[in-house]
C-alpha atoms as a PDB file:
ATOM      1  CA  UNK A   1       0.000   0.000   0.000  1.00  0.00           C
ATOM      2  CA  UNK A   2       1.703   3.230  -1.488  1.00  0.00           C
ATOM      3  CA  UNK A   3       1.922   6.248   1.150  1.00  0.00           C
ATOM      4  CA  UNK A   4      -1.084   8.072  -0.324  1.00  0.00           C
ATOM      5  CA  UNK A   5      -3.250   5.096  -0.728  1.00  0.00           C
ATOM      6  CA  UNK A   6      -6.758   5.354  -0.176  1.00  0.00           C
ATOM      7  CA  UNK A   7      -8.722   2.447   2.017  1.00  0.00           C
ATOM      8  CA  UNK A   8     -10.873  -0.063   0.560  1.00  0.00           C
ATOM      9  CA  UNK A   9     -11.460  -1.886  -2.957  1.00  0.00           C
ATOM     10  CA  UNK A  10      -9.339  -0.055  -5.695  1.00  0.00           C
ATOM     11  CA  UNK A  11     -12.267  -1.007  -8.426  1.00  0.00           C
ATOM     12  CA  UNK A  12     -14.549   1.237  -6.358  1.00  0.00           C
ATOM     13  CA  UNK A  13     -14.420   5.020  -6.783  1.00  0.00           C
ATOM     14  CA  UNK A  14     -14.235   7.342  -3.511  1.00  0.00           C
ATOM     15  CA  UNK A  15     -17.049   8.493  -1.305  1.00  0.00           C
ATOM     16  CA  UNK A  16     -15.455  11.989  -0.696  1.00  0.00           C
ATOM     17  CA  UNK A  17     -16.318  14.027  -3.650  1.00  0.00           C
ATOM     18  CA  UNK A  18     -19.481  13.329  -5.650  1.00  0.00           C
ATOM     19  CA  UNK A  19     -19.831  12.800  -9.187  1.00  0.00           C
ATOM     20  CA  UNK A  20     -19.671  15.041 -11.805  1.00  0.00           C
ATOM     21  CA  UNK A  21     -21.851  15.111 -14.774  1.00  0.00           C
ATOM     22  CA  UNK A  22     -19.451  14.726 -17.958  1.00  0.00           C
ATOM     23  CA  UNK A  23     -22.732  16.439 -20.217  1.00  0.00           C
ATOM     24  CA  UNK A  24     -22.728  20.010 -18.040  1.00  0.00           C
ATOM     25  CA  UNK A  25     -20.501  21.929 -19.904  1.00  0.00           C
ATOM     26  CA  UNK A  26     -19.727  24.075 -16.487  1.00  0.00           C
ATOM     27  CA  UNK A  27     -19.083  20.914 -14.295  1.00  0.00           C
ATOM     28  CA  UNK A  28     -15.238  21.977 -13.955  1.00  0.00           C
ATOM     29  CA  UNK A  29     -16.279  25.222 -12.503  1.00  0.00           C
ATOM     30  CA  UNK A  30     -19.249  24.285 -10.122  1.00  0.00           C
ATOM     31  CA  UNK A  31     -16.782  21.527  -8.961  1.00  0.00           C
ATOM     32  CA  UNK A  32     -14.088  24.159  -7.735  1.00  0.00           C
ATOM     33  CA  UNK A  33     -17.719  26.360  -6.303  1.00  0.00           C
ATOM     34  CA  UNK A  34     -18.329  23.109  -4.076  1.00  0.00           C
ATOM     35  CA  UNK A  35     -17.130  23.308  -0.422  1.00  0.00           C
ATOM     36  CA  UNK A  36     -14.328  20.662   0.402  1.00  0.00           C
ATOM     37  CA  UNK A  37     -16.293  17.746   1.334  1.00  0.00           C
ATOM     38  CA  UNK A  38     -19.109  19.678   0.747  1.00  0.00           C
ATOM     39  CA  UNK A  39     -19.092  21.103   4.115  1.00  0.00           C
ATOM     40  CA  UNK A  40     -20.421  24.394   4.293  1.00  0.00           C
ATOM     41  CA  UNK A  41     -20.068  25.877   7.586  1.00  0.00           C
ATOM     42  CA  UNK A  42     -17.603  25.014  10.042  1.00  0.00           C
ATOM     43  CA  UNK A  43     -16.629  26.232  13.272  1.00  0.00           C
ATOM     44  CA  UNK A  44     -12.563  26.633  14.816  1.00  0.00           C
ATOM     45  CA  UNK A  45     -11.393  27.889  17.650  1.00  0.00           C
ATOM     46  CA  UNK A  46     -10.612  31.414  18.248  1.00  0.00           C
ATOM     47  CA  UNK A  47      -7.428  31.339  19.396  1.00  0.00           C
ATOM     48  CA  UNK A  48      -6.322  28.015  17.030  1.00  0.00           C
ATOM     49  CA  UNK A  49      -5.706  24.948  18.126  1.00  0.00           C
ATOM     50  CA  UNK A  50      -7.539  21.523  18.087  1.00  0.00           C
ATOM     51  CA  UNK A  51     -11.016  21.831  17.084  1.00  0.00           C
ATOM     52  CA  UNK A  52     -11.665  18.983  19.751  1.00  0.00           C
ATOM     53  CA  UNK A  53      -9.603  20.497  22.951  1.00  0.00           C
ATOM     54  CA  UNK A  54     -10.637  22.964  25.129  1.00  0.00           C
ATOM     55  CA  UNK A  55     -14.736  22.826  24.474  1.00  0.00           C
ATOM     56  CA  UNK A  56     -15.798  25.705  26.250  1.00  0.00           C
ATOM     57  CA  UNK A  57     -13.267  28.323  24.751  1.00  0.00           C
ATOM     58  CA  UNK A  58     -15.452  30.531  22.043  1.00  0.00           C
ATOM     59  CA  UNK A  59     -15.306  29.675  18.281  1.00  0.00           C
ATOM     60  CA  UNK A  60     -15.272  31.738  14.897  1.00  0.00           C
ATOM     61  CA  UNK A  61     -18.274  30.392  12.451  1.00  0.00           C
ATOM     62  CA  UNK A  62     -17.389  30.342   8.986  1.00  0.00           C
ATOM     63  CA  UNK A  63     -19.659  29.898   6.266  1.00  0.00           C
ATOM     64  CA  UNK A  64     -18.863  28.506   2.376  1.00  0.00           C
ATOM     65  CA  UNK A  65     -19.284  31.358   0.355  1.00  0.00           C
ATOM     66  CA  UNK A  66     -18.410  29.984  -3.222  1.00  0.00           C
ATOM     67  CA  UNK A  67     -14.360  31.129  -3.412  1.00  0.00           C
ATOM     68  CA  UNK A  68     -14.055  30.448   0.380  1.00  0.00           C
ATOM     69  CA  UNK A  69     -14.634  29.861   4.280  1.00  0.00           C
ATOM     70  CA  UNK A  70     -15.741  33.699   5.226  1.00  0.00           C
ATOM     71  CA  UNK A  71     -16.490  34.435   8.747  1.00  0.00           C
ATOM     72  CA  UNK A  72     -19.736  35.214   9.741  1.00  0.00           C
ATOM     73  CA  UNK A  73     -19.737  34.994  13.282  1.00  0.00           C
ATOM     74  CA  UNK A  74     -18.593  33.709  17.400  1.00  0.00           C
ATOM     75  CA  UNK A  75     -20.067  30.805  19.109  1.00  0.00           C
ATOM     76  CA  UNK A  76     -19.738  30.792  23.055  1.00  0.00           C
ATOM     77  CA  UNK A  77     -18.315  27.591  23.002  1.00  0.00           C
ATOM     78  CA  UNK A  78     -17.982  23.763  20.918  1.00  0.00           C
ATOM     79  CA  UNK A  79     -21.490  22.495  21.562  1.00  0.00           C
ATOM     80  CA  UNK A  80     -23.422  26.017  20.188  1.00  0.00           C
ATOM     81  CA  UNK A  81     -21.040  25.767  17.610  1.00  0.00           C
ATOM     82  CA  UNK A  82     -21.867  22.428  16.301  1.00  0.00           C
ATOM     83  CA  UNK A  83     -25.769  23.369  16.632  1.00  0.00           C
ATOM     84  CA  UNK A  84     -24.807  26.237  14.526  1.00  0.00           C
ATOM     85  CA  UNK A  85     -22.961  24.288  11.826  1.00  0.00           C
ATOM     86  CA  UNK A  86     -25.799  21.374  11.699  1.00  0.00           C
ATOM     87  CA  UNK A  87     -28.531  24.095  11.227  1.00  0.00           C
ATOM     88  CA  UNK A  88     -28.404  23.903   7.634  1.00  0.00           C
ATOM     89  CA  UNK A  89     -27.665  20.021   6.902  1.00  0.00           C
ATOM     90  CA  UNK A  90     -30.923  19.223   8.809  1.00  0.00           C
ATOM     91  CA  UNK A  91     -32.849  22.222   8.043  1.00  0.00           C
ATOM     92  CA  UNK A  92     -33.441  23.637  11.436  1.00  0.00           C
ATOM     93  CA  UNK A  93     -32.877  27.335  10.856  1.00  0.00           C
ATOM     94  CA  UNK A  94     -33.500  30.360  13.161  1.00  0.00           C
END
């Protein structure tokens, strides 16, 4: 297994990135549009770090604006920041 190997059957393609449709003449450019892992918020920690250590420190929300992560607000600490970035995958908004 070379160093930049990817798990699982090589006859299957990967999970991370979905398809593309060869017929859309703009499918190169919507593809570099898509968040990475088409993630579009996401939440770190203000003064950098872990996202994972120190939950109750306060966080910068970022939001997937098309070119890039822009922020768009604080969070007081990890758990209203994930609320905050699962608001829009589940439909839940304010």
């Amino acid at each position: 297994m070379g160093k930049h190997s990817r798990p699982g059957p090589p006859n299957q393609p990967s999970r991370a990135v979905p398809s593309v449709d060869p017929n859309d003449p703009l499918a190169a450019y919507l593809k570099r549009r898509r968040p990475p892992l088409d993630q579009a918020r996401r939440h770190r920690p203000l003064h950098g770090g872990a996202s994972h250590l120190r939950p109750e420190e306060p966080r910068v929300l970022e939001e997937w604006d098309g070119f890039g992560y822009q922020p768009v607000g604080t969070a007081a600490n990890l758990a209203a920041a994930g609320v905050w970035a699962d608001e829009r995958a589940t439909g839940n908004a304010e």
